[in-house]
N, C-alpha and C. Protein backbone atom coordinates (compact mmCIF):
# COMPACT_ATOMS: atom_id res chain seq x y z
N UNK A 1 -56.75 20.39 -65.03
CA UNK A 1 -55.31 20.61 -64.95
C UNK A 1 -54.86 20.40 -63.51
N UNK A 2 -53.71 19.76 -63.33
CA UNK A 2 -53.38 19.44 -61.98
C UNK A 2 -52.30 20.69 -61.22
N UNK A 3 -52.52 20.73 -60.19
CA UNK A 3 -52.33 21.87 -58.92
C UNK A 3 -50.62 22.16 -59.78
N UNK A 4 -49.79 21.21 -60.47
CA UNK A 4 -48.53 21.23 -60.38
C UNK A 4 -48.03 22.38 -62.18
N UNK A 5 -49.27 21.32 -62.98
CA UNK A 5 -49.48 22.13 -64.00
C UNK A 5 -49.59 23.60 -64.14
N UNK A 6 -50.83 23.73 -63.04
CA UNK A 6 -51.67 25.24 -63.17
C UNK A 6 -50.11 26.29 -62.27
N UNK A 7 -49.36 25.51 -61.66
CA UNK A 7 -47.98 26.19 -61.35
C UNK A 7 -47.21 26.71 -62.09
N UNK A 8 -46.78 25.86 -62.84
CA UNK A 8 -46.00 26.16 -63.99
C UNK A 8 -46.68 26.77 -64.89
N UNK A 9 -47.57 27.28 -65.33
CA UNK A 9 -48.49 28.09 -66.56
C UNK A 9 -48.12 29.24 -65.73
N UNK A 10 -48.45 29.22 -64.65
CA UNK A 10 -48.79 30.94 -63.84
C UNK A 10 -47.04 31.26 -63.83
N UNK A 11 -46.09 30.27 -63.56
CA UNK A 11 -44.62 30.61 -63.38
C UNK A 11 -44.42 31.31 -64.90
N UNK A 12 -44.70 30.56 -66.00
CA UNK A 12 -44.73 30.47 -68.02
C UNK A 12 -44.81 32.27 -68.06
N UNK A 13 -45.82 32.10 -67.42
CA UNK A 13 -46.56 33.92 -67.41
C UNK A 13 -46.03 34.78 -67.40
N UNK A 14 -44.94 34.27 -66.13
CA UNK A 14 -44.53 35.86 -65.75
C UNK A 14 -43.30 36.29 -66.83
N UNK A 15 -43.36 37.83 -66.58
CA UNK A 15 -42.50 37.62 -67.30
C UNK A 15 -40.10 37.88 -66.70
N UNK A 16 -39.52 38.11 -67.33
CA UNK A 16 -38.17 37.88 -67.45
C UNK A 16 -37.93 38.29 -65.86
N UNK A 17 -38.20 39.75 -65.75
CA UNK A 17 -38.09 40.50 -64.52
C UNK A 17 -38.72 39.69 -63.35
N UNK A 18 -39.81 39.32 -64.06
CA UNK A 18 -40.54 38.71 -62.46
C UNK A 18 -40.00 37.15 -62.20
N UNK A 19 -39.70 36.75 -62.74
CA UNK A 19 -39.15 35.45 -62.85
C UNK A 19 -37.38 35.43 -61.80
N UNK A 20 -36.96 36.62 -62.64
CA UNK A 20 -35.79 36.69 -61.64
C UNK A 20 -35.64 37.52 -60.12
N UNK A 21 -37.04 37.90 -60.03
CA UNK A 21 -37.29 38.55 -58.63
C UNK A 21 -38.15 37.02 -57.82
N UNK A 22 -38.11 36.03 -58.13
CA UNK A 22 -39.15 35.13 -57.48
C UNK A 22 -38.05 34.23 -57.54
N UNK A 23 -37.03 33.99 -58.64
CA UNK A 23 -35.44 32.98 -58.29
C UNK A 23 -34.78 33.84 -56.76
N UNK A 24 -35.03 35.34 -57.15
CA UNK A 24 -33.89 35.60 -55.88
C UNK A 24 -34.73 35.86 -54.52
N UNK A 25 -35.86 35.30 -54.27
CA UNK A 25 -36.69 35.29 -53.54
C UNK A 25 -36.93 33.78 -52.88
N UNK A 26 -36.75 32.87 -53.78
CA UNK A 26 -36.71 31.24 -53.12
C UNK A 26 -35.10 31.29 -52.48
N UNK A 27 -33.43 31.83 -53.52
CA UNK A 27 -32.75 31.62 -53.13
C UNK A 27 -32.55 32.23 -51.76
N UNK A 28 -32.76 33.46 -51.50
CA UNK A 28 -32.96 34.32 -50.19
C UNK A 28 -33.58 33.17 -48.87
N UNK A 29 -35.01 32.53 -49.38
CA UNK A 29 -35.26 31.41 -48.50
C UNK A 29 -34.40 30.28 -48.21
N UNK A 30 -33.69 29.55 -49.34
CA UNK A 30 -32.87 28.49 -49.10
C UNK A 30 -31.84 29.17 -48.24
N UNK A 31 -31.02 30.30 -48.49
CA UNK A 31 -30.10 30.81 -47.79
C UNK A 31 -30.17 30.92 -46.17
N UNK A 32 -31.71 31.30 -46.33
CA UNK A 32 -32.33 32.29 -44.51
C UNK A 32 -31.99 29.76 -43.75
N UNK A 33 -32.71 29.36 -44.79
CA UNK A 33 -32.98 27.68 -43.85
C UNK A 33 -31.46 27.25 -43.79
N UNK A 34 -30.80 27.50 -44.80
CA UNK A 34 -29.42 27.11 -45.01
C UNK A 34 -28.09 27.39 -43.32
N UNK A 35 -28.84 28.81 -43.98
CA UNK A 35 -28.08 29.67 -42.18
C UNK A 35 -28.41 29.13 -41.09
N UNK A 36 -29.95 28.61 -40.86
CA UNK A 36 -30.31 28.38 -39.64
C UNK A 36 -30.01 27.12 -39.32
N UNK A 37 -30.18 26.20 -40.24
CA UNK A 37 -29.85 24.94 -39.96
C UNK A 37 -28.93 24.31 -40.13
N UNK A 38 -27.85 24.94 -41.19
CA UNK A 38 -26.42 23.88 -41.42
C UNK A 38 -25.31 25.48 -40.76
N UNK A 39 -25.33 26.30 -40.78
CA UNK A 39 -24.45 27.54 -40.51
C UNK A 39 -24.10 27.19 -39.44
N UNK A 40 -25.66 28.23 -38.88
CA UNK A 40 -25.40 28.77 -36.98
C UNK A 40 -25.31 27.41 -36.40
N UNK A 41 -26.25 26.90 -36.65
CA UNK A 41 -25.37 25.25 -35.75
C UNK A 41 -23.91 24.83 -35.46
N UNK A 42 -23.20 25.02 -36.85
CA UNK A 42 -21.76 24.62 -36.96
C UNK A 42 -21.06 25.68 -36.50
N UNK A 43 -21.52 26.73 -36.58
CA UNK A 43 -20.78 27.90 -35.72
C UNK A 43 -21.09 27.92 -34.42
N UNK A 44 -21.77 27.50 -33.99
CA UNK A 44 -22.07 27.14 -32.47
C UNK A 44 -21.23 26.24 -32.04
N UNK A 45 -21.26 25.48 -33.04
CA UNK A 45 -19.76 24.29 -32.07
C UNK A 45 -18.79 24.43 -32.03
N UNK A 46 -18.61 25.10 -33.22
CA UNK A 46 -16.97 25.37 -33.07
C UNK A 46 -16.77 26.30 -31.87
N UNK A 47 -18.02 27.25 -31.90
CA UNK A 47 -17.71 27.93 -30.72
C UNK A 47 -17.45 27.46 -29.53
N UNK A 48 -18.29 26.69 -29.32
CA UNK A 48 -18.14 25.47 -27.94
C UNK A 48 -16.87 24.56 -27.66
N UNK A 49 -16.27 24.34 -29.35
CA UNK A 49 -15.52 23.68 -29.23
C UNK A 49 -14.15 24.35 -28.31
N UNK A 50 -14.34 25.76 -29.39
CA UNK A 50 -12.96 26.83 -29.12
C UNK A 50 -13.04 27.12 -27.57
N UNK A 51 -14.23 27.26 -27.31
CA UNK A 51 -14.24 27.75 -25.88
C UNK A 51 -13.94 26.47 -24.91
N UNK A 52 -13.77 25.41 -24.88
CA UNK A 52 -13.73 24.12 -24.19
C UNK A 52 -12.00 23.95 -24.17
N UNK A 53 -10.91 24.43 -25.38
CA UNK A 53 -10.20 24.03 -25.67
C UNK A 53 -9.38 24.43 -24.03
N UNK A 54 -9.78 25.52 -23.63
CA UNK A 54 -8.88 25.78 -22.53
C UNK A 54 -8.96 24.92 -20.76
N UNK A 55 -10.25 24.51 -21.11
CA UNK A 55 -10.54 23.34 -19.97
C UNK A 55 -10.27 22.07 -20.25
N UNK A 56 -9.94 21.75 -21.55
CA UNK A 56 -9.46 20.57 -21.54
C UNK A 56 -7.78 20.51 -21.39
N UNK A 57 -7.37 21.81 -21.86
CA UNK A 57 -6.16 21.83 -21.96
C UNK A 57 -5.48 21.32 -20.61
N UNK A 58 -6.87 22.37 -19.30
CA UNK A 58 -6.45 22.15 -17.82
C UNK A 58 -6.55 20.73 -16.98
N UNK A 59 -7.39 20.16 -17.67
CA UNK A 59 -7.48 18.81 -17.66
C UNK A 59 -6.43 18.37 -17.75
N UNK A 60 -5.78 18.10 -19.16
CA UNK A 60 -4.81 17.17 -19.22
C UNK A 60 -3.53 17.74 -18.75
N UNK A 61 -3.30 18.78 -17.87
CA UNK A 61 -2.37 19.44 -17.26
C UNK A 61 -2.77 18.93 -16.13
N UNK A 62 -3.84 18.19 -15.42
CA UNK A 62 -4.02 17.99 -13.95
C UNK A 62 -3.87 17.11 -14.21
N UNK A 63 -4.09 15.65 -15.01
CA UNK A 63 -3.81 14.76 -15.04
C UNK A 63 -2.25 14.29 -15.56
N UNK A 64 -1.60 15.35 -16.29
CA UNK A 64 -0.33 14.82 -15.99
C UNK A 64 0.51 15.21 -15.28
N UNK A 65 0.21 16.12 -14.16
CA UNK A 65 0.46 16.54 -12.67
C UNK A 65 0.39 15.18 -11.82
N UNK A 66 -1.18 14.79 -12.17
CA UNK A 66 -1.72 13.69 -11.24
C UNK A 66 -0.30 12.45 -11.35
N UNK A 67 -0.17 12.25 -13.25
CA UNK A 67 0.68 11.21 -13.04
C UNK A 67 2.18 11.08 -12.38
N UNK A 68 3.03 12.24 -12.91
CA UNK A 68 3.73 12.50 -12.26
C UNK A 68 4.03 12.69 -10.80
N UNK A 69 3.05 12.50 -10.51
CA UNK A 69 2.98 12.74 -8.93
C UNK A 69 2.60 11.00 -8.59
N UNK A 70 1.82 10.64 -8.92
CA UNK A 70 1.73 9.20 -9.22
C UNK A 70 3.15 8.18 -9.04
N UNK A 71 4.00 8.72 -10.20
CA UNK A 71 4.86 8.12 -10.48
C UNK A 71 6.14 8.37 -9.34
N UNK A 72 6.27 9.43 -8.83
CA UNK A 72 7.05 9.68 -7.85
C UNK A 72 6.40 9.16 -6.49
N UNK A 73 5.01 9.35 -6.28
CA UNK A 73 4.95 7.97 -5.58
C UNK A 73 5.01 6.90 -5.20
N UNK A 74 4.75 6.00 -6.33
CA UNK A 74 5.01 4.98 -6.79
C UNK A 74 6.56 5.03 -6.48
N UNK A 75 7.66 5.60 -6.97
CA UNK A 75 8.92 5.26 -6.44
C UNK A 75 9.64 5.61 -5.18
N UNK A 76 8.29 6.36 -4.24
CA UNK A 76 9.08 6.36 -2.72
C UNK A 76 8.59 4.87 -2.24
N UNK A 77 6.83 4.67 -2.51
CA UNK A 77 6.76 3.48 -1.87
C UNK A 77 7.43 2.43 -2.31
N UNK A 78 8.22 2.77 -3.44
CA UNK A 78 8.57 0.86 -3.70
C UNK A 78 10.45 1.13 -2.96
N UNK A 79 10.78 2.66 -2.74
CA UNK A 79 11.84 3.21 -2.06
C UNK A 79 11.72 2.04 -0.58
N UNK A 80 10.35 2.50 -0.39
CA UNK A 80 10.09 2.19 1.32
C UNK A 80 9.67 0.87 1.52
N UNK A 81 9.27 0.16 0.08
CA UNK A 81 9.42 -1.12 0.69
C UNK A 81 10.69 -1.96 0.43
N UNK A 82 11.66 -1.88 -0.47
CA UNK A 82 12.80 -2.00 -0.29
C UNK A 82 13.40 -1.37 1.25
N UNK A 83 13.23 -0.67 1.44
CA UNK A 83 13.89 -0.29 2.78
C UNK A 83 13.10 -1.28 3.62
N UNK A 84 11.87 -1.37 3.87
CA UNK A 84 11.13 -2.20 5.20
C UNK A 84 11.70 -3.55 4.98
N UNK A 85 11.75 -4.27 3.72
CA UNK A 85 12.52 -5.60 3.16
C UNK A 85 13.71 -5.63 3.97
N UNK A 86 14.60 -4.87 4.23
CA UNK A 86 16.07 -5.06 4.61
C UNK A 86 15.57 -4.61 5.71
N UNK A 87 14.77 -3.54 6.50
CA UNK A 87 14.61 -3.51 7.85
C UNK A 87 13.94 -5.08 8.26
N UNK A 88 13.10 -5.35 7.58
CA UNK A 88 12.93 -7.09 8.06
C UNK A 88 13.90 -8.16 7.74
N UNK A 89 15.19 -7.90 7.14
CA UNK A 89 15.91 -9.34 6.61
C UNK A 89 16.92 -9.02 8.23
N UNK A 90 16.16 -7.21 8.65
CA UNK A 90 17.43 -7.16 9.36
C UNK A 90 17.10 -7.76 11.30
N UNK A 91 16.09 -8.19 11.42
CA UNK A 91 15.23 -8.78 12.71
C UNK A 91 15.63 -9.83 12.85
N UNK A 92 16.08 -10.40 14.45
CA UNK A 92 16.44 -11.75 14.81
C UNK A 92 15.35 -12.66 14.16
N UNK A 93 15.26 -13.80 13.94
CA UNK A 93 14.59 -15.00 13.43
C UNK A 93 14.02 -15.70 15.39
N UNK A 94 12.66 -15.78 15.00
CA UNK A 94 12.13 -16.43 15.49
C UNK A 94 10.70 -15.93 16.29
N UNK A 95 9.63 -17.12 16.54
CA UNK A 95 8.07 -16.79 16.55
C UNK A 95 8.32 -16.11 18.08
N UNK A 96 9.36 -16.54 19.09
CA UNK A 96 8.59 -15.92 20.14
C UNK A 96 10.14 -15.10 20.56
N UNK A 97 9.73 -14.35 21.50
CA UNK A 97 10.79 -13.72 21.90
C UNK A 97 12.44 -14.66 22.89
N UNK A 98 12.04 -16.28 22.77
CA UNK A 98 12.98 -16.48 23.31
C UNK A 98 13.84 -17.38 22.18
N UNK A 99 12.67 -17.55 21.25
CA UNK A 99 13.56 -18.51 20.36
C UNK A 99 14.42 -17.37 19.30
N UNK A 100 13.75 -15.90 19.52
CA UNK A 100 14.62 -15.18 18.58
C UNK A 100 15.83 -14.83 20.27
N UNK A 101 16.08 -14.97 21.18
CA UNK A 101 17.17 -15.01 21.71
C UNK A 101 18.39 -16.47 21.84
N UNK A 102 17.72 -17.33 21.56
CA UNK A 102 18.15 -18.49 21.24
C UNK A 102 19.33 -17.97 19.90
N UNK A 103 18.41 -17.92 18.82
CA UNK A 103 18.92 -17.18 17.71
C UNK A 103 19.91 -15.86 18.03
N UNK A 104 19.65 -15.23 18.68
CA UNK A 104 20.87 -13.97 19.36
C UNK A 104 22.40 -15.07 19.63
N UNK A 105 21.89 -16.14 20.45
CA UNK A 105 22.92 -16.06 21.13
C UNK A 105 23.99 -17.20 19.87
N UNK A 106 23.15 -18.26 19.09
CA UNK A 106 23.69 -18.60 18.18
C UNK A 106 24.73 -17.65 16.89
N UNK A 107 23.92 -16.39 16.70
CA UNK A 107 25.30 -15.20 16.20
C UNK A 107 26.14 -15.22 16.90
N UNK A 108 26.21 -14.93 18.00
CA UNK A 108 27.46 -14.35 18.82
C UNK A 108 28.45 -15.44 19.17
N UNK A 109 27.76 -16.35 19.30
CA UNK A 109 29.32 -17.86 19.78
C UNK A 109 30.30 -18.02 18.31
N UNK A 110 29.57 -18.14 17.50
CA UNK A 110 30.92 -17.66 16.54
C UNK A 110 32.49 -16.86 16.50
N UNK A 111 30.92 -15.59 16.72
CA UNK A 111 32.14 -14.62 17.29
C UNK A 111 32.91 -14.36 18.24
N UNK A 112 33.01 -15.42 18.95
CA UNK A 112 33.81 -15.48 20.44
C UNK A 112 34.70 -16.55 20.60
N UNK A 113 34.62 -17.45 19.18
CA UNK A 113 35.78 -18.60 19.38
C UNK A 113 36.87 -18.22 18.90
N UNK A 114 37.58 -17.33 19.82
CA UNK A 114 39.04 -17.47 18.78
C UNK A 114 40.15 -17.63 20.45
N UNK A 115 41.29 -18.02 19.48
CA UNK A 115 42.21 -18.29 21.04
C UNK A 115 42.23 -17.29 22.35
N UNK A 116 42.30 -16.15 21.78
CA UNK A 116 42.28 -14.77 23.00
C UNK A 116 41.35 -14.70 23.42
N UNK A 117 40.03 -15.35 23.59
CA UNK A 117 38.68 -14.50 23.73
C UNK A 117 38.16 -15.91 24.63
N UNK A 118 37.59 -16.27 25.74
CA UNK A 118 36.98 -16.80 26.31
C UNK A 118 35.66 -16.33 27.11
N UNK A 119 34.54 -16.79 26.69
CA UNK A 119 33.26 -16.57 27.33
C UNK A 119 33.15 -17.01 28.90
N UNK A 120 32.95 -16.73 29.89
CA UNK A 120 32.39 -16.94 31.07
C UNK A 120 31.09 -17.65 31.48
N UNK A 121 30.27 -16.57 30.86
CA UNK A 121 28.86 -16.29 31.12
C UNK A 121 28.06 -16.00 30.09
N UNK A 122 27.35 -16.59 30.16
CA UNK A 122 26.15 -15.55 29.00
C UNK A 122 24.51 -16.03 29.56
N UNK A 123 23.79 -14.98 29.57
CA UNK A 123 22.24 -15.22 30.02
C UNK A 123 21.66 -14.65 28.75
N UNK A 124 20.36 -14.68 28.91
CA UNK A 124 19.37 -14.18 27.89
C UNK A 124 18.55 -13.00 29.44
N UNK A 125 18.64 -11.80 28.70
CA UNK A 125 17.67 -11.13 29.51
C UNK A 125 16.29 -10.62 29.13
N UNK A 126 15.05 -10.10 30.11
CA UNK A 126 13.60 -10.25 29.41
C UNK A 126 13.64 -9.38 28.43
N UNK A 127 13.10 -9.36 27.48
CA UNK A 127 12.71 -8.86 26.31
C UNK A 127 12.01 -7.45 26.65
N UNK A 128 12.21 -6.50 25.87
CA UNK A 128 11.96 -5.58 26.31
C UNK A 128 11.09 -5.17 25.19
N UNK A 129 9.55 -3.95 25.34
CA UNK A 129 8.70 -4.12 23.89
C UNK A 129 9.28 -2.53 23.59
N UNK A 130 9.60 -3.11 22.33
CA UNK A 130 10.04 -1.23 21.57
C UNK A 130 9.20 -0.95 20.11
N UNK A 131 8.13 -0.01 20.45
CA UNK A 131 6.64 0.15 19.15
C UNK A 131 6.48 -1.55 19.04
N UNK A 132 6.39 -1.46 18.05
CA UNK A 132 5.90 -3.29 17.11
C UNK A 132 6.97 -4.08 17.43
N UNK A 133 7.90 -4.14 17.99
CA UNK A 133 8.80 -4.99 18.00
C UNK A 133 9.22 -5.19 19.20
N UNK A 134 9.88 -6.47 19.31
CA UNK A 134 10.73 -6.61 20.77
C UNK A 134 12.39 -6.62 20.91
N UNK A 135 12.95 -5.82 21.92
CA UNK A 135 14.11 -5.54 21.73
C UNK A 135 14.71 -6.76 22.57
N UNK A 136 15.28 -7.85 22.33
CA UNK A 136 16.11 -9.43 23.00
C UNK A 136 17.30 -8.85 23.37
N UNK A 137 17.77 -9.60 23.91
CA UNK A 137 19.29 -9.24 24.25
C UNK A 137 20.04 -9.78 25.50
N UNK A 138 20.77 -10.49 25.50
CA UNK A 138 21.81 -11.52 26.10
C UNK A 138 23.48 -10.59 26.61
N UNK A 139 23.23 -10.95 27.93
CA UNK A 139 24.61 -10.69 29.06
C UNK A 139 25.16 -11.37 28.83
N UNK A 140 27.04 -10.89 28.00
CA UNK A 140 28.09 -11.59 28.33
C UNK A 140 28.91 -11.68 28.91
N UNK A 141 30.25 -12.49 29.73
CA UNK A 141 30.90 -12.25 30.59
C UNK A 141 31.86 -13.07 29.76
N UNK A 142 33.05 -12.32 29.10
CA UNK A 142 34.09 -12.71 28.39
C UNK A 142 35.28 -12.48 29.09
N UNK A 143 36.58 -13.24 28.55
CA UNK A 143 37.35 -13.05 29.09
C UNK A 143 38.53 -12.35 27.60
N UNK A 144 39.33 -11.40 27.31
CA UNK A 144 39.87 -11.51 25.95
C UNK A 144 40.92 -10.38 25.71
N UNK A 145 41.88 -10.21 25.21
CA UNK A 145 42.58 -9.53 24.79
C UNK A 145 42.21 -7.95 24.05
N UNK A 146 42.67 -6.89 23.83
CA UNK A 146 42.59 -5.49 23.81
C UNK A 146 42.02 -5.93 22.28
N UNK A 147 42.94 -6.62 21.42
CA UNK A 147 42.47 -6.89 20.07
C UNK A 147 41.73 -7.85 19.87
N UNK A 148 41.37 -8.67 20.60
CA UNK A 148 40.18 -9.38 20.71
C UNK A 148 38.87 -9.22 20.63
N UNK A 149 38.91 -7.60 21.33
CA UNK A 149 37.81 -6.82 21.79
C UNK A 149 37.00 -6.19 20.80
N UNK A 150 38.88 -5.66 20.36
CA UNK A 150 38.79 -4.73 19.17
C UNK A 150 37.75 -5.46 17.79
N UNK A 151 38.45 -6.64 17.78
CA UNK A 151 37.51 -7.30 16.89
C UNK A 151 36.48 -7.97 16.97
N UNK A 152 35.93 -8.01 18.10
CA UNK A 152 34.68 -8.96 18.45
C UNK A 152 33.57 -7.33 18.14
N UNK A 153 34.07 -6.37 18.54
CA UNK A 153 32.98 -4.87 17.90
C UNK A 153 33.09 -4.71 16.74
N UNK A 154 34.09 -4.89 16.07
CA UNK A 154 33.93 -4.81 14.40
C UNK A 154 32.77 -6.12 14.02
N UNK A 155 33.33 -7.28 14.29
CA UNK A 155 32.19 -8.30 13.95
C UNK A 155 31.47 -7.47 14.35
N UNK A 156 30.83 -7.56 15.55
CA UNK A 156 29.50 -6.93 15.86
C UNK A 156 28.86 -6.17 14.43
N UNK A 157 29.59 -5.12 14.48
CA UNK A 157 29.10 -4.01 13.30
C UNK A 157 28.84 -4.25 12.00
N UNK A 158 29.60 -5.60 11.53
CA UNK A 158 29.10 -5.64 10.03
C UNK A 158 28.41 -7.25 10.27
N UNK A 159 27.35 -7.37 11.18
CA UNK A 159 26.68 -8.60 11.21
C UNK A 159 25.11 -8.01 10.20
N UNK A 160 24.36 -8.91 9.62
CA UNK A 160 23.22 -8.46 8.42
C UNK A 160 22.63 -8.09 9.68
N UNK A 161 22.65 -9.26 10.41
CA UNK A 161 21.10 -8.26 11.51
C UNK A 161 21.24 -7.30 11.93
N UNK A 162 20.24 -6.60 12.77
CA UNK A 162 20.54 -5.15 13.73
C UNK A 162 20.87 -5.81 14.60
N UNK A 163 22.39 -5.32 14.91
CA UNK A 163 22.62 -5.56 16.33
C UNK A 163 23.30 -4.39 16.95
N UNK A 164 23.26 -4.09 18.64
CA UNK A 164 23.60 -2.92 19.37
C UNK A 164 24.01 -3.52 20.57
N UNK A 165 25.07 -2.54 20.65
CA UNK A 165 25.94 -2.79 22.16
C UNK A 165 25.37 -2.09 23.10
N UNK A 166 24.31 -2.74 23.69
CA UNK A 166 23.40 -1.69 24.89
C UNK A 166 24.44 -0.99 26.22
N UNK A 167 25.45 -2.21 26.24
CA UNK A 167 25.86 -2.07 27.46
C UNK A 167 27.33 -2.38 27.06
N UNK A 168 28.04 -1.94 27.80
CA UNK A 168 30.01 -2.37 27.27
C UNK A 168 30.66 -1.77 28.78
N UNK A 169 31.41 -2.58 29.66
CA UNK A 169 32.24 -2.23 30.37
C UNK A 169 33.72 -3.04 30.49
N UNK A 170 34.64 -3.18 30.81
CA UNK A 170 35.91 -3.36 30.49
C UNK A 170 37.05 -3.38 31.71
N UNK A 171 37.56 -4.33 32.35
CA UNK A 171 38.56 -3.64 32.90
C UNK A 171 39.56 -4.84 32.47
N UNK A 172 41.17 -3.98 32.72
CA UNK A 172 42.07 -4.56 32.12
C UNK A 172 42.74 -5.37 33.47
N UNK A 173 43.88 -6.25 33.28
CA UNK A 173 44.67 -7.07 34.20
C UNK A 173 45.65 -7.72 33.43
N UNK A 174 46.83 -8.01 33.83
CA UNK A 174 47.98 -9.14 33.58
C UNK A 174 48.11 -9.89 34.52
N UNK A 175 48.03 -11.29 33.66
CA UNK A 175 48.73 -12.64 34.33
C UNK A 175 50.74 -12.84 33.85
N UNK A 176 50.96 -13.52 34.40
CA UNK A 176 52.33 -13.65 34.07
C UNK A 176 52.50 -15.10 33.34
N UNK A 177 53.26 -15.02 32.32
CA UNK A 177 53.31 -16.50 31.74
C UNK A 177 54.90 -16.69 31.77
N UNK A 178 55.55 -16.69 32.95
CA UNK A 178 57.05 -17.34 33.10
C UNK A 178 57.65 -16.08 33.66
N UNK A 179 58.66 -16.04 33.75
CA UNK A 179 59.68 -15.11 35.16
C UNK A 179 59.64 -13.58 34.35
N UNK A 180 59.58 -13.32 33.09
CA UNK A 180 59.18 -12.31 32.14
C UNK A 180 58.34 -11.94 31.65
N UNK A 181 57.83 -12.42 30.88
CA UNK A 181 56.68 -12.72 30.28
C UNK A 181 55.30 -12.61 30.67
N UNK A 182 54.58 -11.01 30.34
CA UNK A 182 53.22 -11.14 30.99
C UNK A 182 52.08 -10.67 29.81
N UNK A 183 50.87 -11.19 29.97
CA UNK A 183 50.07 -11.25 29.21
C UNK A 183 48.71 -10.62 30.09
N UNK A 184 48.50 -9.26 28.82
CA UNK A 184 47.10 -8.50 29.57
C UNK A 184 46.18 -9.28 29.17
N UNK A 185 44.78 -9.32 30.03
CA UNK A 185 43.60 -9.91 29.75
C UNK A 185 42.46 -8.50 29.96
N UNK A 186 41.97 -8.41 29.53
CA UNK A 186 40.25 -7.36 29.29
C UNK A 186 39.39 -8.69 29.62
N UNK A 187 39.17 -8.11 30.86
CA UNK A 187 37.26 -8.85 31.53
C UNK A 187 36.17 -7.65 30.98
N UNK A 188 35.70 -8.56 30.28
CA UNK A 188 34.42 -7.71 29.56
C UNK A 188 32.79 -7.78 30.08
N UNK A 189 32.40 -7.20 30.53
CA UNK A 189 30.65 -7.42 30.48
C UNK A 189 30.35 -6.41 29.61
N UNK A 190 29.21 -6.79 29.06
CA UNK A 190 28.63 -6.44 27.55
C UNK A 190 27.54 -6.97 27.66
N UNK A 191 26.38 -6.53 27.03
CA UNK A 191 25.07 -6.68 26.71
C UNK A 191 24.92 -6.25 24.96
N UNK A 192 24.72 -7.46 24.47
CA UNK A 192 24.46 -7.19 23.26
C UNK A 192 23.01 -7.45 22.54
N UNK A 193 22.08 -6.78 22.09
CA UNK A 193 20.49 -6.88 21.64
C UNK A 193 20.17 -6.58 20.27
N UNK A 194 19.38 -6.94 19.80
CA UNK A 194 18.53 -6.88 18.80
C UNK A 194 17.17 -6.83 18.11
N UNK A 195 16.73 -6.78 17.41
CA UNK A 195 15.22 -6.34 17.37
C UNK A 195 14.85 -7.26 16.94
N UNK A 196 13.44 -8.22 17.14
CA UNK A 196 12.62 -9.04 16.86
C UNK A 196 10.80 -8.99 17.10
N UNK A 197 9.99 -9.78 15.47
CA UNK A 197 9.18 -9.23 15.41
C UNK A 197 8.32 -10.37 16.23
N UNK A 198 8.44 -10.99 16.99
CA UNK A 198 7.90 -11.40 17.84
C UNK A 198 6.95 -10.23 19.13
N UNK A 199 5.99 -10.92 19.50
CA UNK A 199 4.81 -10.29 20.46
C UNK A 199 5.77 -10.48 22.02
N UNK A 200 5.51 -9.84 22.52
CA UNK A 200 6.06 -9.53 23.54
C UNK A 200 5.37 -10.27 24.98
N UNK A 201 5.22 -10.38 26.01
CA UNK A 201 4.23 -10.87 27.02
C UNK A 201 4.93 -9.85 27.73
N UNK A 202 4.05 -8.83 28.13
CA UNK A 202 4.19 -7.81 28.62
C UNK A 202 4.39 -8.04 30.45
N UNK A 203 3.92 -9.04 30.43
CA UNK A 203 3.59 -9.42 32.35
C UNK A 203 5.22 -9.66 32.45
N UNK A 204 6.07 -10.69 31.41
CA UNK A 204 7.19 -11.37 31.91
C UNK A 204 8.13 -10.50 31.42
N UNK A 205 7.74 -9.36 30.13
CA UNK A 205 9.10 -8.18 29.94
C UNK A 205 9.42 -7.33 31.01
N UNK A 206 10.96 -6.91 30.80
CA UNK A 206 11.36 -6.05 31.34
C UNK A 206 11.44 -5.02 31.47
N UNK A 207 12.06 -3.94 31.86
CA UNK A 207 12.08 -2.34 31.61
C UNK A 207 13.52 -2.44 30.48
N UNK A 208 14.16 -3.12 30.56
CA UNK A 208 15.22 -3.08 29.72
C UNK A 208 16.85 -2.30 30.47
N UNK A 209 18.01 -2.83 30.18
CA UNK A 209 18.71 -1.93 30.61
C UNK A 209 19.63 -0.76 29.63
N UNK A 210 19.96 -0.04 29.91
CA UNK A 210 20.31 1.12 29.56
C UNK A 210 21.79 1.48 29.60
């Protein structure tokens, strides 16, 4: 008789009582392997899981800190390069410091042709170095009327480039134009400059005037 047979005869045997003390004796075993291996496992993770939920939570609270912060970065620097864009559209044109005074002085003759307003003089003076940049700037010696004046500083002010009146002095006079008739003139010296990203040669700049 085989090992599986002589099982089942000895199981045949027993009787009602013992039969149902040896069912609730395997089920007790399936239960004890059941617990250990499909239960406490899965209750372990969830535990792990539950307990994780609050570090991940902090996670994705730092990372959408991170982005937000990100993103407001992102819109100062593109703030600041729009601004550096117009601080550069706003620099005289040219590689060295004389061709961006060349360029200085080409703005300004515009602004000086009108009937009341006659130029004298004009020089280019040395370039002066201010941080990364060089500050150009050209002496004029005009001759022009009160509203002449008036409007040759308004131009000034709404020109795209940076430009600054380093220097402004003024004195007034009348000529006479017939036995009545007199006409004031404003002699102007003025120094007008601007910023350019040209390199400087420090041996041939100036101290600048003031």
């Amino acid at each position: 008789m085989s090992a599986a047979g002589a099982l089942y005869a000895r199981f045949s045997a027993l009787s009602v009582r013992e039969k149902a003390v040896l069912a609730a004796g395997l089920l007790c075993i399936v239960a004890f392997i059941a617990a250990k291996w499909v239960v406490m496992p899965a209750r372990a993770e969830y535990a792990r899981n539950r307990a994780a939920i609050p570090v991940r939570r902090a996670v994705i609270a730092r990372y959408e800190a991170f982005r937000l912060g990100q993103d407001r970065v992102d819109e100062e620097l593109f703030d600041q390069v729009q601004r550096m864009e117009k601080w550069e559209d706003g620099l005289l044109v040219g590689e060295t410091p004389s061709a961006a005074g060349v360029f200085l002085q080409g703005l300004l003759k515009p602004l000086t042709q009108r009937g009341d307003t006659r130029v004298t003089s004009i020089r280019a003076l040395p370039p002066v170095k201010r941080g990364a940049y060089a500050e150009v700037a050209v002496q004029m010696e005009i001759q022009t009327s009160t509203e002449g004046l008036a409007l040759l500083l308004a131009d000034l002010s709404r020109q795209p480039k940076i430009l600054r009146v380093r220097k402004l002095s003024a004195t007034t006079g009348a000529y006479s134009m017939g036995q009545v008739q007199r006409k004031e003139v404003v002699a102007v010296s003025m120094v007008v400059a601007g910023l350019s990203a040209a390199q400087v040669d420090e041996k041939a700049a100036g101290g600048g005037e003031e």
